[in-house]
PDB file of N, CA and C in Angstrom:
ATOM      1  N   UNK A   1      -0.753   2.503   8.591  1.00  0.00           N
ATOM      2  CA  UNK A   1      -0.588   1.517   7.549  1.00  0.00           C
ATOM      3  C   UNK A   1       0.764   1.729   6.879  1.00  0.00           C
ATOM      4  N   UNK A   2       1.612   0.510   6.318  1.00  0.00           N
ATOM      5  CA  UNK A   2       2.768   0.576   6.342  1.00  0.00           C
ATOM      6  C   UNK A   2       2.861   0.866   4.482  1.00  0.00           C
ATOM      7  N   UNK A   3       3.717   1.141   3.510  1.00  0.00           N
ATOM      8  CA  UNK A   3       3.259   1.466   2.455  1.00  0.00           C
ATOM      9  C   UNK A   3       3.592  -0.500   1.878  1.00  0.00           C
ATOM     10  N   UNK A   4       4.104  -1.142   2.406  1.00  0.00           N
ATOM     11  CA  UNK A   4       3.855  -2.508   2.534  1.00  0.00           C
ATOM     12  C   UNK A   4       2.149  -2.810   2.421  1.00  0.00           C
ATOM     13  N   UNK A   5       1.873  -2.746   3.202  1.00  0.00           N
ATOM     14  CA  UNK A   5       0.432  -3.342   3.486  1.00  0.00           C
ATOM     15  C   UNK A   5      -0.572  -2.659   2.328  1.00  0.00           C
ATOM     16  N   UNK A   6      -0.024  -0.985   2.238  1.00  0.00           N
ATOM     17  CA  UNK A   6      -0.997  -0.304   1.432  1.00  0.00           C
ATOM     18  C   UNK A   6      -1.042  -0.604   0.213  1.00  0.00           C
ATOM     19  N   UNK A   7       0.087  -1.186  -0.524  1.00  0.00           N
ATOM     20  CA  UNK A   7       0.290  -2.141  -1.981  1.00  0.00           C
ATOM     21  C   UNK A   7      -0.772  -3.433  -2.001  1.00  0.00           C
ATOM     22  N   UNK A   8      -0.325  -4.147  -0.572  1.00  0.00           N
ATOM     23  CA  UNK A   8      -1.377  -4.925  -0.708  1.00  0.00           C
ATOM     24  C   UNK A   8      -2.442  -4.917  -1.000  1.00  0.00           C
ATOM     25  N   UNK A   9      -3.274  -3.539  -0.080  1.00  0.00           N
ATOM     26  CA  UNK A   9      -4.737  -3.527  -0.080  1.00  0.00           C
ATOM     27  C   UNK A   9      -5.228  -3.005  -1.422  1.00  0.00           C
ATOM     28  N   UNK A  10      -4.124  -2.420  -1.857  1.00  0.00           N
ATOM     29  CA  UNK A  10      -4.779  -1.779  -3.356  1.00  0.00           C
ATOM     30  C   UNK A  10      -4.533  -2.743  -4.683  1.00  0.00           C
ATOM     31  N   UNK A  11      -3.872  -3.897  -4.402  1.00  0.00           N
ATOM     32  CA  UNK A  11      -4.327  -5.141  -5.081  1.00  0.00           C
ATOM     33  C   UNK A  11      -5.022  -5.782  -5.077  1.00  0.00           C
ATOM     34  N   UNK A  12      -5.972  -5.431  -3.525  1.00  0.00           N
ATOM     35  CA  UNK A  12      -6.942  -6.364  -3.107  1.00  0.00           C
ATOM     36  C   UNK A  12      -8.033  -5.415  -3.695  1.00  0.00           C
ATOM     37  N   UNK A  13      -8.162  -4.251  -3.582  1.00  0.00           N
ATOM     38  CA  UNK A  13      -9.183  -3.538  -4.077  1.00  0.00           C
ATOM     39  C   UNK A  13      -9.284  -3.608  -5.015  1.00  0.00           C
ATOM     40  N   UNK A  14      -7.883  -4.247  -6.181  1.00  0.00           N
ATOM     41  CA  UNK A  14      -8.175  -4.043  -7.681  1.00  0.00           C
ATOM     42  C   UNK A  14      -9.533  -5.369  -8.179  1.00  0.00           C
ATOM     43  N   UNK A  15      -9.622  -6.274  -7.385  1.00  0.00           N
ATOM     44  CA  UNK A  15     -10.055  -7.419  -7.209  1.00  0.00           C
ATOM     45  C   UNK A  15     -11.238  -7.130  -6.375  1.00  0.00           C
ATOM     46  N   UNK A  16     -11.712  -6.727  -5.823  1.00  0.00           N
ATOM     47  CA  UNK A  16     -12.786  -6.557  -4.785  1.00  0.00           C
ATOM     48  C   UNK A  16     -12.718  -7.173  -4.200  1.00  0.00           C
ATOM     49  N   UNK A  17     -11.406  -7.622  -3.376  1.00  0.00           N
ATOM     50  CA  UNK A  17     -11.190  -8.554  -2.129  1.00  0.00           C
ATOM     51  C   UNK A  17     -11.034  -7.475  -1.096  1.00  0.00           C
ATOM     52  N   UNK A  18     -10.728  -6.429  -0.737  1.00  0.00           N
ATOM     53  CA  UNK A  18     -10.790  -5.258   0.612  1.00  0.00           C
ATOM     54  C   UNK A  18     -11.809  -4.806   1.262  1.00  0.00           C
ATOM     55  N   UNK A  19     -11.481  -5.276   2.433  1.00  0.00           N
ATOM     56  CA  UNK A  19     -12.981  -4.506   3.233  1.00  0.00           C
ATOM     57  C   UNK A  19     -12.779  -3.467   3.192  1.00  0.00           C
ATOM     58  N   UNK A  20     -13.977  -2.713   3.724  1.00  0.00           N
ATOM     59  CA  UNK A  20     -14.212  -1.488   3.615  1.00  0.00           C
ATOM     60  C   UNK A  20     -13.551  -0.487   4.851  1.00  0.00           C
ATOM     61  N   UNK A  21     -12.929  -1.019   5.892  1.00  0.00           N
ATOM     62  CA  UNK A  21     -12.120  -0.462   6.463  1.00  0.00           C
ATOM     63  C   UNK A  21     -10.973  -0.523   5.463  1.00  0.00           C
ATOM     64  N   UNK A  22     -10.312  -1.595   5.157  1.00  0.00           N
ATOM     65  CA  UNK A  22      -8.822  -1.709   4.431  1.00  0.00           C
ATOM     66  C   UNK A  22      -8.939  -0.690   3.410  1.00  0.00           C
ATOM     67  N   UNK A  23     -10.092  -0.217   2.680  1.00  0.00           N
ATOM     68  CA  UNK A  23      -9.851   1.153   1.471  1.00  0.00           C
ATOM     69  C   UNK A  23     -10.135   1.755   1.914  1.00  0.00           C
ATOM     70  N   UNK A  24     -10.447   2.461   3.424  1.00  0.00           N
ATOM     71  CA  UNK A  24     -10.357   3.772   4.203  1.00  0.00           C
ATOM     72  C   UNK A  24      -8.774   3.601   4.335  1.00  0.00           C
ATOM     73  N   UNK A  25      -8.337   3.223   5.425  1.00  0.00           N
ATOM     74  CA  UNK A  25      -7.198   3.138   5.544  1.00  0.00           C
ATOM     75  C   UNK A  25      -5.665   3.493   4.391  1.00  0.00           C
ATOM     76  N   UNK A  26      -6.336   2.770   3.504  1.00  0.00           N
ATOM     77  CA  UNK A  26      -5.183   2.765   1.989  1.00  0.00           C
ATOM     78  C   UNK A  26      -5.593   5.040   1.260  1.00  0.00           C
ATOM     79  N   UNK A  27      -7.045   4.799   1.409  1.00  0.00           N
ATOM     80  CA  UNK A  27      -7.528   6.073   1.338  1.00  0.00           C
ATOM     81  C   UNK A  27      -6.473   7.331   1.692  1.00  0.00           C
ATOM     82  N   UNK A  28      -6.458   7.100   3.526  1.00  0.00           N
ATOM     83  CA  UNK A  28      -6.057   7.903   4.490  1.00  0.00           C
ATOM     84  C   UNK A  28      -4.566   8.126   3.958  1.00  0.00           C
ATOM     85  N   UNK A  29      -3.802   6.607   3.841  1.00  0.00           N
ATOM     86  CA  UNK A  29      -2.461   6.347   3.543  1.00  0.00           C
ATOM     87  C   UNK A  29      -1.964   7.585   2.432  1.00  0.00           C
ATOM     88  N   UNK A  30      -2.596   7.259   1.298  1.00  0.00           N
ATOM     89  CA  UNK A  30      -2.103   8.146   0.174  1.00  0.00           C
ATOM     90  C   UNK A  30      -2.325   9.446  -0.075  1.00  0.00           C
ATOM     91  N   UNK A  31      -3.265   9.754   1.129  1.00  0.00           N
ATOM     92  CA  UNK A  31      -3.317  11.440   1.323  1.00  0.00           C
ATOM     93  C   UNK A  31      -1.648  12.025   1.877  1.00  0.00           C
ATOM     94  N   UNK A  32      -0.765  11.126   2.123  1.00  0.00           N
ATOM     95  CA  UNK A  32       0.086  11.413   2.307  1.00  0.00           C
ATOM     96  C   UNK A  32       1.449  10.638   1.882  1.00  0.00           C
ATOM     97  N   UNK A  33       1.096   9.673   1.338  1.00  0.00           N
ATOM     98  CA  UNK A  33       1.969   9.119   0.816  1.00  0.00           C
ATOM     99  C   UNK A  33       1.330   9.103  -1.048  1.00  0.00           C
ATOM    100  N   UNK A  34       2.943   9.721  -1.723  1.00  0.00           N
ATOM    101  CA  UNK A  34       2.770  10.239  -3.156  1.00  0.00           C
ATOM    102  C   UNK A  34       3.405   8.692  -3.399  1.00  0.00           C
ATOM    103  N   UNK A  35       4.046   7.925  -3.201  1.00  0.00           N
ATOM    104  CA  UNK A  35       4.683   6.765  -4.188  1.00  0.00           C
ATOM    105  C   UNK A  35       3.383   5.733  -3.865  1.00  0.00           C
ATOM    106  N   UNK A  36       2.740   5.544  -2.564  1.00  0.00           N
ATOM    107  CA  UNK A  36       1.663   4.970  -2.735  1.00  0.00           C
ATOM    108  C   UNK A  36       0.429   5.224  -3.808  1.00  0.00           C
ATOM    109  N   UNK A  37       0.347   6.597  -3.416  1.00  0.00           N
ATOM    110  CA  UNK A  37      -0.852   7.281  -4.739  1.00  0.00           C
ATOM    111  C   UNK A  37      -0.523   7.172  -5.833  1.00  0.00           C
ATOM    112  N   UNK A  38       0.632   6.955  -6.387  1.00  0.00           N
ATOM    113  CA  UNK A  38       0.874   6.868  -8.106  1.00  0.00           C
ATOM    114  C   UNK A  38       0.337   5.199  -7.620  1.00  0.00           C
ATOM    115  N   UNK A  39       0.746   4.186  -7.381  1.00  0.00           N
ATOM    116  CA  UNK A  39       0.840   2.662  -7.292  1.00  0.00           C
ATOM    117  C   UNK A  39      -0.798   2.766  -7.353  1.00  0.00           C
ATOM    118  N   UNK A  40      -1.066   3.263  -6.525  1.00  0.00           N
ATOM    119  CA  UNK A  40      -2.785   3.235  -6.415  1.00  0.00           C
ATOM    120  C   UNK A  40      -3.415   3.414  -7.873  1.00  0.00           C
ATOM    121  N   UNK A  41      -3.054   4.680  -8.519  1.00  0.00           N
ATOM    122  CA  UNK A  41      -3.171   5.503  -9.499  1.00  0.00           C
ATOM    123  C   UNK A  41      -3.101   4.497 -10.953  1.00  0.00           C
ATOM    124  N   UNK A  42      -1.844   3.867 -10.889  1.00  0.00           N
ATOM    125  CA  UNK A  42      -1.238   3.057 -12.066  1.00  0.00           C
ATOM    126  C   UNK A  42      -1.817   1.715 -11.943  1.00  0.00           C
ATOM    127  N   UNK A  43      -2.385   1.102 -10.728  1.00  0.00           N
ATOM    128  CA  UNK A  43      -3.001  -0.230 -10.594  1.00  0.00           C
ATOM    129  C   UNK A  43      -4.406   0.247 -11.140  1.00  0.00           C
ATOM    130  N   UNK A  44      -5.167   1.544 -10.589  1.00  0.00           N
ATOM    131  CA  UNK A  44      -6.444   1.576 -11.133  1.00  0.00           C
ATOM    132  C   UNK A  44      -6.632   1.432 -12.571  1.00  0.00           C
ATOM    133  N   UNK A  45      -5.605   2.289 -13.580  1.00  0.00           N
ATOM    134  CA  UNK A  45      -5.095   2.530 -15.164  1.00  0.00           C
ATOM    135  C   UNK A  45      -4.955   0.511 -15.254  1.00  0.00           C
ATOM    136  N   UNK A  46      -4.667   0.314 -14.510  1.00  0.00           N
ATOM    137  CA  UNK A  46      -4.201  -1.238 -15.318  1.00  0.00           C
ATOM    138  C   UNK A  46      -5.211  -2.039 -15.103  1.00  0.00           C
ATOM    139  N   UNK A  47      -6.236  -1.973 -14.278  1.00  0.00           N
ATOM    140  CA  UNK A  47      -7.160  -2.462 -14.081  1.00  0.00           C
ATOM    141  C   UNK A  47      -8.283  -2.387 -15.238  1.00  0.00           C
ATOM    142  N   UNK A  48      -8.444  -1.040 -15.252  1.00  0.00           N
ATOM    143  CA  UNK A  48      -9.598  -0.397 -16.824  1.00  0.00           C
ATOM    144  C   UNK A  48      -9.203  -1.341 -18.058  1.00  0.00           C
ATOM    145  N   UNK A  49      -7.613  -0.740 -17.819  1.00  0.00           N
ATOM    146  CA  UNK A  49      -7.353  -1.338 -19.396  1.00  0.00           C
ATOM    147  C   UNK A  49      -7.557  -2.836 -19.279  1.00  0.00           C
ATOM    148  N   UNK A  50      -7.500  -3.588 -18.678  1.00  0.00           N
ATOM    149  CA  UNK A  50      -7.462  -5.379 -18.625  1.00  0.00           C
ATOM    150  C   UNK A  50      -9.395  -5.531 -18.919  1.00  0.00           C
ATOM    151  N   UNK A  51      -9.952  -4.600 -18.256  1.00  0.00           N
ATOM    152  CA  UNK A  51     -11.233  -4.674 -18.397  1.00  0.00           C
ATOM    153  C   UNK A  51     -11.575  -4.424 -20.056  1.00  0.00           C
ATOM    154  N   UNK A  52     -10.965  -3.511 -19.961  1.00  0.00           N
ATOM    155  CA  UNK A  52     -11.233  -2.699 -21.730  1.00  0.00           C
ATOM    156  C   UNK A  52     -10.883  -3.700 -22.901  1.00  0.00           C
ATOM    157  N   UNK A  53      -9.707  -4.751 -22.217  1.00  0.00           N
ATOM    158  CA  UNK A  53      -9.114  -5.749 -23.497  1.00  0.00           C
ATOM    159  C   UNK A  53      -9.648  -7.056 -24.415  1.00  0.00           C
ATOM    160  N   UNK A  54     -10.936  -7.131 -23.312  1.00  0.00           N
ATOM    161  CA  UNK A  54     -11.866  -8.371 -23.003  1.00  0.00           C
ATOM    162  C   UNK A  54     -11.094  -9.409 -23.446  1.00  0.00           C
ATOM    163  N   UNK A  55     -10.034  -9.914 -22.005  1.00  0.00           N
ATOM    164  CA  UNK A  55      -9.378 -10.807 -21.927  1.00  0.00           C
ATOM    165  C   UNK A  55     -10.489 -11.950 -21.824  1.00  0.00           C
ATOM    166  N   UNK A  56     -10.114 -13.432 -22.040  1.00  0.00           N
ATOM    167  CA  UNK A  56     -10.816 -14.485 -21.538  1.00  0.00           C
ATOM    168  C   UNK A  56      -9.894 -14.491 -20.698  1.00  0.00           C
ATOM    169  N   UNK A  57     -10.726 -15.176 -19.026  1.00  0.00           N
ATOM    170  CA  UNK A  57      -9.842 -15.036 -17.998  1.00  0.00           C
ATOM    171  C   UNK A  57     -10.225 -17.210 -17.792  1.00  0.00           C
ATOM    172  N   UNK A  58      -9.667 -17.596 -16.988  1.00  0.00           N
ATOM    173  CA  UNK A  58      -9.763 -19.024 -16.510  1.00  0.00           C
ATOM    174  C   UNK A  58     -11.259 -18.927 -16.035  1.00  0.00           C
ATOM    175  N   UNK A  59     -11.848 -20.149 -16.278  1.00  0.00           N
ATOM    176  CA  UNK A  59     -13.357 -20.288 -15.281  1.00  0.00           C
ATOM    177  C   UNK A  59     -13.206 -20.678 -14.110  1.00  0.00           C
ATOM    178  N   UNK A  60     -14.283 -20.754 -13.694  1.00  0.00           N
ATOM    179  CA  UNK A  60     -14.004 -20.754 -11.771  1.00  0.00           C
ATOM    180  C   UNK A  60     -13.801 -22.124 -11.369  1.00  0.00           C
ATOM    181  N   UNK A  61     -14.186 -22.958 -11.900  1.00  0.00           N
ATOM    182  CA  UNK A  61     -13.276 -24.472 -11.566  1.00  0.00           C
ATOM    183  C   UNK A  61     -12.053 -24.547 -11.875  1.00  0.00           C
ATOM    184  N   UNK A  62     -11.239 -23.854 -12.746  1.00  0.00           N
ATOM    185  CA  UNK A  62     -10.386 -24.147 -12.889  1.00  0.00           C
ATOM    186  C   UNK A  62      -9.271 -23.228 -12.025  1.00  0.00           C
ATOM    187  N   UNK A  63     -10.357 -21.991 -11.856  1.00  0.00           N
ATOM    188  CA  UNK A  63      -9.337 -21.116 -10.515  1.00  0.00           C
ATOM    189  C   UNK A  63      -9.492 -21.928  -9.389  1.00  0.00           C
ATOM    190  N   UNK A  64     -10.340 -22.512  -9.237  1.00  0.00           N
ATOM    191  CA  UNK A  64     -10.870 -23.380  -7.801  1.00  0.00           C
ATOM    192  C   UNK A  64     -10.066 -24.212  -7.318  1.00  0.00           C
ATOM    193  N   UNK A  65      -9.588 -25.107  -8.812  1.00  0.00           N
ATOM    194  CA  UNK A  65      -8.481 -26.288  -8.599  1.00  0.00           C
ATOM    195  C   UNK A  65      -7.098 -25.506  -8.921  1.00  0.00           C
ATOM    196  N   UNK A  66      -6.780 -24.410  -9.065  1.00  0.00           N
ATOM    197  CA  UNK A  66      -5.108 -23.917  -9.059  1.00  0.00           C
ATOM    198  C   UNK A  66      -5.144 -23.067  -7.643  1.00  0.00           C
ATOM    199  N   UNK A  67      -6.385 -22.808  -7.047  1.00  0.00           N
ATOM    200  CA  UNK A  67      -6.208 -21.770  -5.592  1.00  0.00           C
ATOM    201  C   UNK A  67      -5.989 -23.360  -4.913  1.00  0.00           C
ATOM    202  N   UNK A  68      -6.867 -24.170  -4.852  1.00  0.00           N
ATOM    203  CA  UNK A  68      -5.963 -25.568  -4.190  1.00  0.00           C
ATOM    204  C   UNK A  68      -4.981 -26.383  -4.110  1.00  0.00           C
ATOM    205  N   UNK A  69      -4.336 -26.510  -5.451  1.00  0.00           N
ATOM    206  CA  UNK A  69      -2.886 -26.378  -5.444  1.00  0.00           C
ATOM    207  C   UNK A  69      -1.824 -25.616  -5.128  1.00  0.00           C
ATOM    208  N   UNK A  70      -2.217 -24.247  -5.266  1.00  0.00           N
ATOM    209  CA  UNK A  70      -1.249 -23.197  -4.068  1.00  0.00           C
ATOM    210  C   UNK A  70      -1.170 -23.418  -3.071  1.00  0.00           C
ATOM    211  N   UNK A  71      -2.586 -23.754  -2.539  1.00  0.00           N
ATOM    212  CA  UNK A  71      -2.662 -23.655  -1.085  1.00  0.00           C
ATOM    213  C   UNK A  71      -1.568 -24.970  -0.453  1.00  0.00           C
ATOM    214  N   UNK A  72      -2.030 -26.395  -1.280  1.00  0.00           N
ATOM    215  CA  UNK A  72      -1.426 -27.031  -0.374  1.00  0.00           C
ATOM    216  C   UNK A  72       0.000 -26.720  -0.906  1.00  0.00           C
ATOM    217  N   UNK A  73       0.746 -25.927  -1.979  1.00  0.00           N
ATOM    218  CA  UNK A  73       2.043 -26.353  -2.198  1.00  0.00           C
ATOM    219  C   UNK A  73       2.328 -25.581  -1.059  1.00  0.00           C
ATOM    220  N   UNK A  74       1.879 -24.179  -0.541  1.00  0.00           N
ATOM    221  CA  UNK A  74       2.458 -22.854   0.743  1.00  0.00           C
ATOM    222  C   UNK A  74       2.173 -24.023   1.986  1.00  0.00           C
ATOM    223  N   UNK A  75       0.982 -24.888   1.972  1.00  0.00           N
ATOM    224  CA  UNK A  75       1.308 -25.462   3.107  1.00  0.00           C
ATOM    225  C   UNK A  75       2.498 -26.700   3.149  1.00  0.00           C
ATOM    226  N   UNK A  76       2.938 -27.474   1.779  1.00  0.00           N
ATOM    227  CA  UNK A  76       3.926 -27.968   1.941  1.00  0.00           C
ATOM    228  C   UNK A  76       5.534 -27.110   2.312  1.00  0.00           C
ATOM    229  N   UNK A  77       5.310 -26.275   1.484  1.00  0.00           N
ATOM    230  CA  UNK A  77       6.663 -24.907   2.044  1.00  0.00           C
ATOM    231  C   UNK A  77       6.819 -24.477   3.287  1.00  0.00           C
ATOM    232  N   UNK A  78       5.456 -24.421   3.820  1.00  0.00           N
ATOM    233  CA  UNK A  78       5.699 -24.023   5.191  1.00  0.00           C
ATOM    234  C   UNK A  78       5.895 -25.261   6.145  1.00  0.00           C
ATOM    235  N   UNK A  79       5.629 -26.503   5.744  1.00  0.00           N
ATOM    236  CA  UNK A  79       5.911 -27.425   6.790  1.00  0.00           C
ATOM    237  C   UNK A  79       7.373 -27.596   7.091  1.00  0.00           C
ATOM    238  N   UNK A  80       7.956 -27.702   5.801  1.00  0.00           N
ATOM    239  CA  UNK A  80       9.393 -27.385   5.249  1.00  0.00           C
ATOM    240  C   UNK A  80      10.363 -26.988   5.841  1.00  0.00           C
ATOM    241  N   UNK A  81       9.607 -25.746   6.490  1.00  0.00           N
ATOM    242  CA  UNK A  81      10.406 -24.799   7.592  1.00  0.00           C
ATOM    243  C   UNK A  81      10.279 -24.707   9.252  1.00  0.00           C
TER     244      UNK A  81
END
């Protein structure tokens, strides 16, 4: 795993979007990689605290209709190209 990908997955884990291979893997990664393990380390710390702040976050229709507007704007960007 590339320390690329391992950022990823530990954003995805902050979210509970990672399978359970992808946080073995990120796991394995930072047993040896120290700039990954702080990132890991400092996303978990930022995670608590956002929990701890009791943000109001958007409701799910309204994430529903802005994840569909991303989507088609990346698919207008990518037609683009």
């Amino acid at each position: 795993m590339s320390c690329e990908e391992a950022s990823h997955v530990c954003d995805k884990a902050q979210y509970n979007e990672s399978t359970f291979l992808e946080r073995l893997k990120l796991r394995i990664h930072i047993l040896f990689c120290d700039l990954c393990k702080k990132h890991t380390i400092d996303n978990h710390k930022l995670t608590e605290t956002i929990k701890k702040s009791n943000i109001v976050c958007l409701d799910s229709k309204s994430k529903s209709e802005m994840k569909k507007c991303l989507e088609k704007e990346i698919k207008n960007q990518n037609a683009k190209h």
